[in-house]
C-alpha atoms as a PDB file:
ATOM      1  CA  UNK A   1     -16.800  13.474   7.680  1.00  0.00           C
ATOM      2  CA  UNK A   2     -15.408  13.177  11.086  1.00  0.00           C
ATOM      3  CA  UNK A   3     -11.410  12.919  11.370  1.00  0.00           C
ATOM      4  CA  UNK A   4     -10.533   9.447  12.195  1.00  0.00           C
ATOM      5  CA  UNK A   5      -8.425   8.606  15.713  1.00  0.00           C
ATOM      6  CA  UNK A   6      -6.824   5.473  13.743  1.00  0.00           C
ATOM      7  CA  UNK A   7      -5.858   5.703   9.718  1.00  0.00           C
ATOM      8  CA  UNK A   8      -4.294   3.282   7.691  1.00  0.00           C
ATOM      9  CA  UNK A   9      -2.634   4.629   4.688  1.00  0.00           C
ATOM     10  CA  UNK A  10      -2.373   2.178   1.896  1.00  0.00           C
ATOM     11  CA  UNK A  11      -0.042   3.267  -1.075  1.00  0.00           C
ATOM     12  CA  UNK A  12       1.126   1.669  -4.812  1.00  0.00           C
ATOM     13  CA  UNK A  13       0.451   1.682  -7.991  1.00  0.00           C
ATOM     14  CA  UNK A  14      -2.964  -0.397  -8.065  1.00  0.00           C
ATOM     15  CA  UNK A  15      -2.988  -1.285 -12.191  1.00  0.00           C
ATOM     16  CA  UNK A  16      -5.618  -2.684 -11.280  1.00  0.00           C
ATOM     17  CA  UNK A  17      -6.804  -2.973  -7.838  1.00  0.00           C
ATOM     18  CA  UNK A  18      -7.095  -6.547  -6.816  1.00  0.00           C
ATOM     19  CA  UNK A  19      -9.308  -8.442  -4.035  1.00  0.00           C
ATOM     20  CA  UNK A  20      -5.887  -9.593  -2.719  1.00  0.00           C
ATOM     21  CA  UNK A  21      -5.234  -5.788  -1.973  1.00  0.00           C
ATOM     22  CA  UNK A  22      -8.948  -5.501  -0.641  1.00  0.00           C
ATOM     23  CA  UNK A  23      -8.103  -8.631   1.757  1.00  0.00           C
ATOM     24  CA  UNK A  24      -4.973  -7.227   3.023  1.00  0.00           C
ATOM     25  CA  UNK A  25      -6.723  -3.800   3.919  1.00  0.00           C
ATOM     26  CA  UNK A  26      -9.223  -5.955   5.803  1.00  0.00           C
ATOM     27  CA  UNK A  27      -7.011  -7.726   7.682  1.00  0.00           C
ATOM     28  CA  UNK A  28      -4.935  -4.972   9.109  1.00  0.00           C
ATOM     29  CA  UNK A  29      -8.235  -3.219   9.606  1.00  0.00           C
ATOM     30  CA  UNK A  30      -9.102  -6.145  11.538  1.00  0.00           C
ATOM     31  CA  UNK A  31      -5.875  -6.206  13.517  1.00  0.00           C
ATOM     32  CA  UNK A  32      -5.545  -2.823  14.679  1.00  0.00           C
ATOM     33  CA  UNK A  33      -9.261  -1.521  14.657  1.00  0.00           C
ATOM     34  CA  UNK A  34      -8.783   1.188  12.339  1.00  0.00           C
ATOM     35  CA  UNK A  35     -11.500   3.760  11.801  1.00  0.00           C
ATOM     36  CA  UNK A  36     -10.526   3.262   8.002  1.00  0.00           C
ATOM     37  CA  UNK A  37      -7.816   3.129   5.083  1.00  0.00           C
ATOM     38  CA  UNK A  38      -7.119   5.024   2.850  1.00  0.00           C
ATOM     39  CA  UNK A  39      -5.695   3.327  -0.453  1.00  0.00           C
ATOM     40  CA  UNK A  40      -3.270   5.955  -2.242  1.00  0.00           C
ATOM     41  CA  UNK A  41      -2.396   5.526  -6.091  1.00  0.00           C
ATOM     42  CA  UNK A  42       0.786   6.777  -7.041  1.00  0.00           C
ATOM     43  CA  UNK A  43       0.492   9.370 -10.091  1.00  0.00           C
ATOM     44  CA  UNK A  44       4.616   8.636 -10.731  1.00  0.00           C
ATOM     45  CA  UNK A  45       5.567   5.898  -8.605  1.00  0.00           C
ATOM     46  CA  UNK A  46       9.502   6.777  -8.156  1.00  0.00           C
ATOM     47  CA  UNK A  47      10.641   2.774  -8.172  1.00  0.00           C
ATOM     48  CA  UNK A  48       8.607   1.992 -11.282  1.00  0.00           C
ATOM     49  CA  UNK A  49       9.710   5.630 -13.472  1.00  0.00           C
ATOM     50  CA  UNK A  50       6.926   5.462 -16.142  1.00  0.00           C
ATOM     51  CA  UNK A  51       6.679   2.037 -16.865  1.00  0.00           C
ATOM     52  CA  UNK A  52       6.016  -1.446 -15.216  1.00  0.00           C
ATOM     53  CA  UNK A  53       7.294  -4.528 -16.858  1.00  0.00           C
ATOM     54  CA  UNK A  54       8.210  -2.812 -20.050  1.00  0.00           C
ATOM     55  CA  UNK A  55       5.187  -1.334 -20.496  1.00  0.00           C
ATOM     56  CA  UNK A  56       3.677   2.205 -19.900  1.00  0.00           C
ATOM     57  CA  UNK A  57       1.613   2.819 -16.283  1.00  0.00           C
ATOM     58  CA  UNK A  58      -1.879   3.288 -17.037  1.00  0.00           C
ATOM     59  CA  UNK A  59      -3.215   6.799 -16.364  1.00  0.00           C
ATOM     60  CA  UNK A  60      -3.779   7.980 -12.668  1.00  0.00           C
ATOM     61  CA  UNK A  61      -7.292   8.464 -13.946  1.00  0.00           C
ATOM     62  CA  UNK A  62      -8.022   4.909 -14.736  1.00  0.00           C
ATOM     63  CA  UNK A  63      -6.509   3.902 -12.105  1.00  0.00           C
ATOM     64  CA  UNK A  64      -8.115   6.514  -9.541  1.00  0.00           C
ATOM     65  CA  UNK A  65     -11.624   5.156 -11.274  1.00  0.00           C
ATOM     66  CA  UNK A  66     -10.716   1.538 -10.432  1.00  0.00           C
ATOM     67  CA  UNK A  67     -10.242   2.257  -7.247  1.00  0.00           C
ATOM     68  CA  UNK A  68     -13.417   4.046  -6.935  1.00  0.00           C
ATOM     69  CA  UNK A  69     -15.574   0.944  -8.207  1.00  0.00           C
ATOM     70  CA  UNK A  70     -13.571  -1.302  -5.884  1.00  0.00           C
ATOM     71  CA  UNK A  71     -14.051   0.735  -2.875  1.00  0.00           C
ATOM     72  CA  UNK A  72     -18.075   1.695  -3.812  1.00  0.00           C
ATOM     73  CA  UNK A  73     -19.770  -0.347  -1.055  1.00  0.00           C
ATOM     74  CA  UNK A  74     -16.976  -0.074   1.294  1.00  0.00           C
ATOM     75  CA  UNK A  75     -17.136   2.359   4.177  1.00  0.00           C
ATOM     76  CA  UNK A  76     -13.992   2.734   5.660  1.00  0.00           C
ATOM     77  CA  UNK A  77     -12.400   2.075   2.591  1.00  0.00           C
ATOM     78  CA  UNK A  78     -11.638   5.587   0.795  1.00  0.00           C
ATOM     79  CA  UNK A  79      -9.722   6.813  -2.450  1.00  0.00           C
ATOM     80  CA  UNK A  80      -7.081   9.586  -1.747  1.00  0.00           C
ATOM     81  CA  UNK A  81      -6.030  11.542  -4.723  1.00  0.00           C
ATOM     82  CA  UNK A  82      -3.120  13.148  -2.274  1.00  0.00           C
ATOM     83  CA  UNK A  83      -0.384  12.344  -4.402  1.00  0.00           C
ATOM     84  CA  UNK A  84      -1.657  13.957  -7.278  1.00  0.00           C
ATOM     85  CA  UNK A  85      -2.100  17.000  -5.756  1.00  0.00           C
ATOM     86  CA  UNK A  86       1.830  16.658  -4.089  1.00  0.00           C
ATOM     87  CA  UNK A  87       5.106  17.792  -6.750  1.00  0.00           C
ATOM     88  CA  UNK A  88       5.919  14.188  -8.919  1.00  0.00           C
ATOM     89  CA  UNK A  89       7.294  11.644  -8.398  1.00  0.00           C
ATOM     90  CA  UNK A  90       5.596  10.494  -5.692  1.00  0.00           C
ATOM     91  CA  UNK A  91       7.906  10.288  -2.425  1.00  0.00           C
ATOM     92  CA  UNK A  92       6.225   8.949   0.661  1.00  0.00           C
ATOM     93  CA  UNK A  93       8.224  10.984   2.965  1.00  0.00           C
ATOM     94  CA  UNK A  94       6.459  13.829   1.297  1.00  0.00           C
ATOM     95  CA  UNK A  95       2.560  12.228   1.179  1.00  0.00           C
ATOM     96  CA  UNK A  96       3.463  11.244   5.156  1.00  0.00           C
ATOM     97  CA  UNK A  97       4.192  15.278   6.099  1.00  0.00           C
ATOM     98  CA  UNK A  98       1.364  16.104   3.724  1.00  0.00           C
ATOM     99  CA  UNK A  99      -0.833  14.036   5.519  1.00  0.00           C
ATOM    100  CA  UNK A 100       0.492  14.804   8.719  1.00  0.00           C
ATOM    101  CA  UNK A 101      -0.159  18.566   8.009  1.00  0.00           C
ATOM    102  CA  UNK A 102      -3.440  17.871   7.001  1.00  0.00           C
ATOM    103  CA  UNK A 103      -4.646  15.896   9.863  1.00  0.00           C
ATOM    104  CA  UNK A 104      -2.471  16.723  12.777  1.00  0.00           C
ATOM    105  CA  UNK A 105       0.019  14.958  15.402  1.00  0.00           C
ATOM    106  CA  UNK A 106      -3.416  13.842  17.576  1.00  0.00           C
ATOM    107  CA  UNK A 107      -4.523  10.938  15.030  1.00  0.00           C
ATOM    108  CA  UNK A 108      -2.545   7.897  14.374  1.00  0.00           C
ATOM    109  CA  UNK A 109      -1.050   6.821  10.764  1.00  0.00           C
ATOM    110  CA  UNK A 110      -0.568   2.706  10.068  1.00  0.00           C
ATOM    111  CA  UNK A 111       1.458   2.484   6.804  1.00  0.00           C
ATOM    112  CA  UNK A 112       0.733  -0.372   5.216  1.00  0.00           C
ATOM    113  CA  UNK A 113       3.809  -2.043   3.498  1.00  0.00           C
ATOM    114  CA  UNK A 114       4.387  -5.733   2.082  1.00  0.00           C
ATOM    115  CA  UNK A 115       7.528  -6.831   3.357  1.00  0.00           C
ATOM    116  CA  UNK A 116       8.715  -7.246  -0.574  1.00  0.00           C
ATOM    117  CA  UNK A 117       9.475  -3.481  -0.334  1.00  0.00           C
ATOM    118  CA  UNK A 118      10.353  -2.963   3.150  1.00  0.00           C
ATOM    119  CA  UNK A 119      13.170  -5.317   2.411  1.00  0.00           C
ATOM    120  CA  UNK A 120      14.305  -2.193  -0.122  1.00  0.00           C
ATOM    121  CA  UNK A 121      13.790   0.363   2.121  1.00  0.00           C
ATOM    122  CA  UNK A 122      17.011   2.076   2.408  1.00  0.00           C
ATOM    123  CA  UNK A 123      16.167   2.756  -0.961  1.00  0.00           C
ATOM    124  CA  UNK A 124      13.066   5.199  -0.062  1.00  0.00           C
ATOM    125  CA  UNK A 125      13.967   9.269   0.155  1.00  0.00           C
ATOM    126  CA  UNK A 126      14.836  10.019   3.821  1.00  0.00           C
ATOM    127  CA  UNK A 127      13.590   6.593   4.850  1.00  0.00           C
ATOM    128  CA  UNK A 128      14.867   7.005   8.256  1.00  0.00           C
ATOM    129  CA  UNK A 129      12.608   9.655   8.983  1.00  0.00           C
ATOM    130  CA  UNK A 130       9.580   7.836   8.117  1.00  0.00           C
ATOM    131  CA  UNK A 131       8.783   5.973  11.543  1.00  0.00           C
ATOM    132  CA  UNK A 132       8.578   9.611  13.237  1.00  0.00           C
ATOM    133  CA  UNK A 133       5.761  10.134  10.956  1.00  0.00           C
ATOM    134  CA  UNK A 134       3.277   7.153  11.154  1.00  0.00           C
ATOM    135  CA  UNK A 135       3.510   3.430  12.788  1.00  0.00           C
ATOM    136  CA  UNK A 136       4.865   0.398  10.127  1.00  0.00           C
ATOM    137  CA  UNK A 137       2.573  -2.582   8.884  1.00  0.00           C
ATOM    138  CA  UNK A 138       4.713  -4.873   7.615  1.00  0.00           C
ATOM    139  CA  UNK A 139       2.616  -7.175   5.453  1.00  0.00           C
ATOM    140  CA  UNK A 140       4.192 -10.998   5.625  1.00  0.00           C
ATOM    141  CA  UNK A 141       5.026 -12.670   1.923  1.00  0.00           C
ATOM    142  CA  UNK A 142       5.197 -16.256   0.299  1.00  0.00           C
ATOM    143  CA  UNK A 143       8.590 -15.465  -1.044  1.00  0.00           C
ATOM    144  CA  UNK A 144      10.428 -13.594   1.867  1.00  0.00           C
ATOM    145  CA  UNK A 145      11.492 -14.750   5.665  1.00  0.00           C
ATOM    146  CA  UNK A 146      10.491 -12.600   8.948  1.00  0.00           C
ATOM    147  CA  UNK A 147      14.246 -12.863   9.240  1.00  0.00           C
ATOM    148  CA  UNK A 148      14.433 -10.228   6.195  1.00  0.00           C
ATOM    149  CA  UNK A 149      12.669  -8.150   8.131  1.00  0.00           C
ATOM    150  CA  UNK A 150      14.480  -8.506  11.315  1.00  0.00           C
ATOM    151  CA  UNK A 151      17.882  -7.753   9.067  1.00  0.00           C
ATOM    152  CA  UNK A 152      16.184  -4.637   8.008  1.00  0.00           C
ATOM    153  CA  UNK A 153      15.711  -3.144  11.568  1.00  0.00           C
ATOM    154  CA  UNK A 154      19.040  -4.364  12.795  1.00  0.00           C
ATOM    155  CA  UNK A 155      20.667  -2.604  10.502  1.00  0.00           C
ATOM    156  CA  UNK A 156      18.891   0.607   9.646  1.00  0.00           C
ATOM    157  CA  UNK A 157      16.507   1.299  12.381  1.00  0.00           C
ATOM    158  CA  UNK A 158      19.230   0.939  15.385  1.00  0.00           C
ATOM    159  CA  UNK A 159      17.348   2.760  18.107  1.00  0.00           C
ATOM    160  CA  UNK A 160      14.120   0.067  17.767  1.00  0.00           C
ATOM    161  CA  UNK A 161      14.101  -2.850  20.348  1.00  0.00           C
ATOM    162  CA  UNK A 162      12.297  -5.728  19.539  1.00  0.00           C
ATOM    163  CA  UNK A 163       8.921  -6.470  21.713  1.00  0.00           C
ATOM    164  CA  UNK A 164       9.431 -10.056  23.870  1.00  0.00           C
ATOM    165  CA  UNK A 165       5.825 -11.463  22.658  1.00  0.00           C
ATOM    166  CA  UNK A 166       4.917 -10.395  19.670  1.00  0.00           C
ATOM    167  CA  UNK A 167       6.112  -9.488  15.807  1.00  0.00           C
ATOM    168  CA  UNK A 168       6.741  -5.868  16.361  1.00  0.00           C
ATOM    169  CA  UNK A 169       9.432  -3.082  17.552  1.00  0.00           C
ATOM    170  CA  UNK A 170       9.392  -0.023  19.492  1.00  0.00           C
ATOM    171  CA  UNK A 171      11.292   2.896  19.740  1.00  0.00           C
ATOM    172  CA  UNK A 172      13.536   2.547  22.537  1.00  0.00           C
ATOM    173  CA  UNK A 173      13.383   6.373  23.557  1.00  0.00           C
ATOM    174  CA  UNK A 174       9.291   6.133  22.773  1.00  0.00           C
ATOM    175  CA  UNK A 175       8.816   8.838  20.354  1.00  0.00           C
ATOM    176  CA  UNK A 176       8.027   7.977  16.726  1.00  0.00           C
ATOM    177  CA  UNK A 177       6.045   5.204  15.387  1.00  0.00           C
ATOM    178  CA  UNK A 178       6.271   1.584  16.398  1.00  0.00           C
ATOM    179  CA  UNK A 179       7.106  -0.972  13.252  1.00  0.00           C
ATOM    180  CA  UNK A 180       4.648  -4.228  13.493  1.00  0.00           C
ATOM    181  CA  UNK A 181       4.995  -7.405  10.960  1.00  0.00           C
ATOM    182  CA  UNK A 182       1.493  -9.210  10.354  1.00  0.00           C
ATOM    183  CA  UNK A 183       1.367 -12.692   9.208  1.00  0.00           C
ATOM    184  CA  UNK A 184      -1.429 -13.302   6.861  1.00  0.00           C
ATOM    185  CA  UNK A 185      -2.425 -16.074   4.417  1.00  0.00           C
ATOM    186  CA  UNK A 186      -1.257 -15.704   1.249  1.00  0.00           C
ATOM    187  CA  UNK A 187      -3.701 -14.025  -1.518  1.00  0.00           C
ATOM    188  CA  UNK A 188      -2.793 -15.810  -4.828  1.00  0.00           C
ATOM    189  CA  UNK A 189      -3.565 -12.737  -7.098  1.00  0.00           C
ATOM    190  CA  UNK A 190      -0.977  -9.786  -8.284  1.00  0.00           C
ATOM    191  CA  UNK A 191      -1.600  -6.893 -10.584  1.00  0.00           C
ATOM    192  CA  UNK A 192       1.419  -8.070 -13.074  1.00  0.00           C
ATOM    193  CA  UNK A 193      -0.527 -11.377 -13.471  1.00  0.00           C
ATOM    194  CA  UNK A 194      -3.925 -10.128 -14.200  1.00  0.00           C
ATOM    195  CA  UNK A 195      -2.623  -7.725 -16.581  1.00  0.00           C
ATOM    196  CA  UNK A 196      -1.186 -10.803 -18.329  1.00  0.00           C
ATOM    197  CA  UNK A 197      -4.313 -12.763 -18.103  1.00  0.00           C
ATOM    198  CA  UNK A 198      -6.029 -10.379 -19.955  1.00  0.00           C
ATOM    199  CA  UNK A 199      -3.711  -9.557 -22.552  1.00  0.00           C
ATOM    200  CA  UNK A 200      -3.997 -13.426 -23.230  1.00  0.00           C
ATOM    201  CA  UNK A 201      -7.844 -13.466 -23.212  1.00  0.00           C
ATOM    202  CA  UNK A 202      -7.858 -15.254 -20.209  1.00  0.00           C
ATOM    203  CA  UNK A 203     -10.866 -14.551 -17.015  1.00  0.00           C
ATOM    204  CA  UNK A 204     -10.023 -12.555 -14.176  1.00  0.00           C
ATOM    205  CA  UNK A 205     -13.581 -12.258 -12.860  1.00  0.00           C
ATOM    206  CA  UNK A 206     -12.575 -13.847  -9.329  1.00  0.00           C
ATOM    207  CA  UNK A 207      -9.506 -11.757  -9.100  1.00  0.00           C
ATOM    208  CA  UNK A 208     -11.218  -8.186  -9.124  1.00  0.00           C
ATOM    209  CA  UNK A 209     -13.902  -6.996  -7.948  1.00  0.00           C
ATOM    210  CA  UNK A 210     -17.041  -7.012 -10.949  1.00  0.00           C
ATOM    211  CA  UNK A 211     -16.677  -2.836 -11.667  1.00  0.00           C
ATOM    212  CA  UNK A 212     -13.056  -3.460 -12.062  1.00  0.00           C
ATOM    213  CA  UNK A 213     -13.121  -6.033 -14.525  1.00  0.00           C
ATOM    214  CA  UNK A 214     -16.015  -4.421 -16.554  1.00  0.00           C
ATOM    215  CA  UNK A 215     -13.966  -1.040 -16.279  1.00  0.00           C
ATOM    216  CA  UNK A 216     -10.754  -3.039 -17.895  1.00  0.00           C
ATOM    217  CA  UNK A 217     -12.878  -4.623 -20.886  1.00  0.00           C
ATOM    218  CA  UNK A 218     -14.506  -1.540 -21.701  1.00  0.00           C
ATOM    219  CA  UNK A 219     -11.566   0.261 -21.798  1.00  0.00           C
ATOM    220  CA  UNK A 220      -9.172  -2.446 -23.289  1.00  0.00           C
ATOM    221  CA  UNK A 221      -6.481  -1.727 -20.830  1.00  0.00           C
ATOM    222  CA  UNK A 222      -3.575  -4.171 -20.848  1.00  0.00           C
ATOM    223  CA  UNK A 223      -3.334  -4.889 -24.525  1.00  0.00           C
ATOM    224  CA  UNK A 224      -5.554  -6.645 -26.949  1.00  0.00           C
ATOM    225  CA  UNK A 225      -8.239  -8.869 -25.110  1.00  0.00           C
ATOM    226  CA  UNK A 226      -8.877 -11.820 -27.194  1.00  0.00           C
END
């Protein structure tokens, strides 16, 4: 496989994979011609220590395997296992250097981000260093104003200027990364309320893609399905 000139790198947790996080790969595809994305599950995401919403994470392994099924017929769409290879937790700082190692300086790195955690940011190990290492995607929200975002690069990344005519900012002495904030329609699916859904025996069949849900039955993740 030839190394690609323009790689989006798409992390989280993915229990499950969901077509809203299939549309929001396309789009920023879409937007800034990417050769192709690579979606990253976190073995021990360091925000959600073991457990999401009381509950334990499912395994990296079903959640590597959903992510194979969902990405099957998709091209440019690729699982990376790169975090479980990397120490745990999982620190992007560390998958971005990895990566960076990996690939070189030549090819350029779109992190994709929804704006729900780029709003938390500061929280992220050596977050500040993280523009040097790949250009920002800053996926729009229902829930959360472009003016959270615009707070967030005020007051952290104080060497960015914002560009006059569109959503984005650059580095004002042009090295490092540039930070971008896409608008996109809202996708009304999230993992938290599928999992839900099928602890209460309800369908999820238009909110996954068919191998996903078929890989959740079989394996009665989520709780007792009804």
């Amino acid at each position: 496989m030839s190394k690609p000139e323009r790689l989006g790198l798409f992390g989280g947790t993915f229990d499950p994979v969901h077509n809203g996080h299939l549309a929001v790969a396309g789009r920023v595809q879409e937007a800034f011609g990417l050769d192709s994305i690579w979606f990253i599950p976190a073995p021990v995401p360091p925000h959600k220590p073991g457990h999401i919403d009381n509950r334990d994470i499912s395994s990296f392994a079903h959640r590597a395997e959903m992510l194979t099924l969902a990405l099957g017929d998709l091209g440019d769409f690729t699982l990376s296992r790169i975090e479980d290879e990397l120490p745990k937790p999982s620190y992007t700082i560390d998958t971005l250097q990895e990566i960076r190692r990996r690939l070189g300086s030549e090819v350029q790195l779109y992190f994709i981000i929804g704006v729900d955690a780029f709003v938390e940011i500061a929280t992220w190990k050596d977050f500040l260093q993280l523009p040097a290492l790949a250009n920002f995607v800053v996926i729009s929200r229902p829930a959360y104003q472009f003016s959270e975002v615009e707070a967030v690069m005020i007051k952290y990344f104080t060497r960015y200027s914002r560009h006059s005519k569109e959503c984005s900012w650059l580095p004002e002495d042009g090295k490092g990364g540039k930070m971008y904030f896409l608008n996109m329609e809202p996708v009304a699916v999230s993992s938290t309320e599928i999992r839900r859904m099928v602890h209460d025996g309800y369908p999820i069949q238009n909110l996954v893609p068919p191998g996903v849900k078929e890989y959740i039955l079989e394996h009665r993740l989520y709780g007792e399905i009804i």
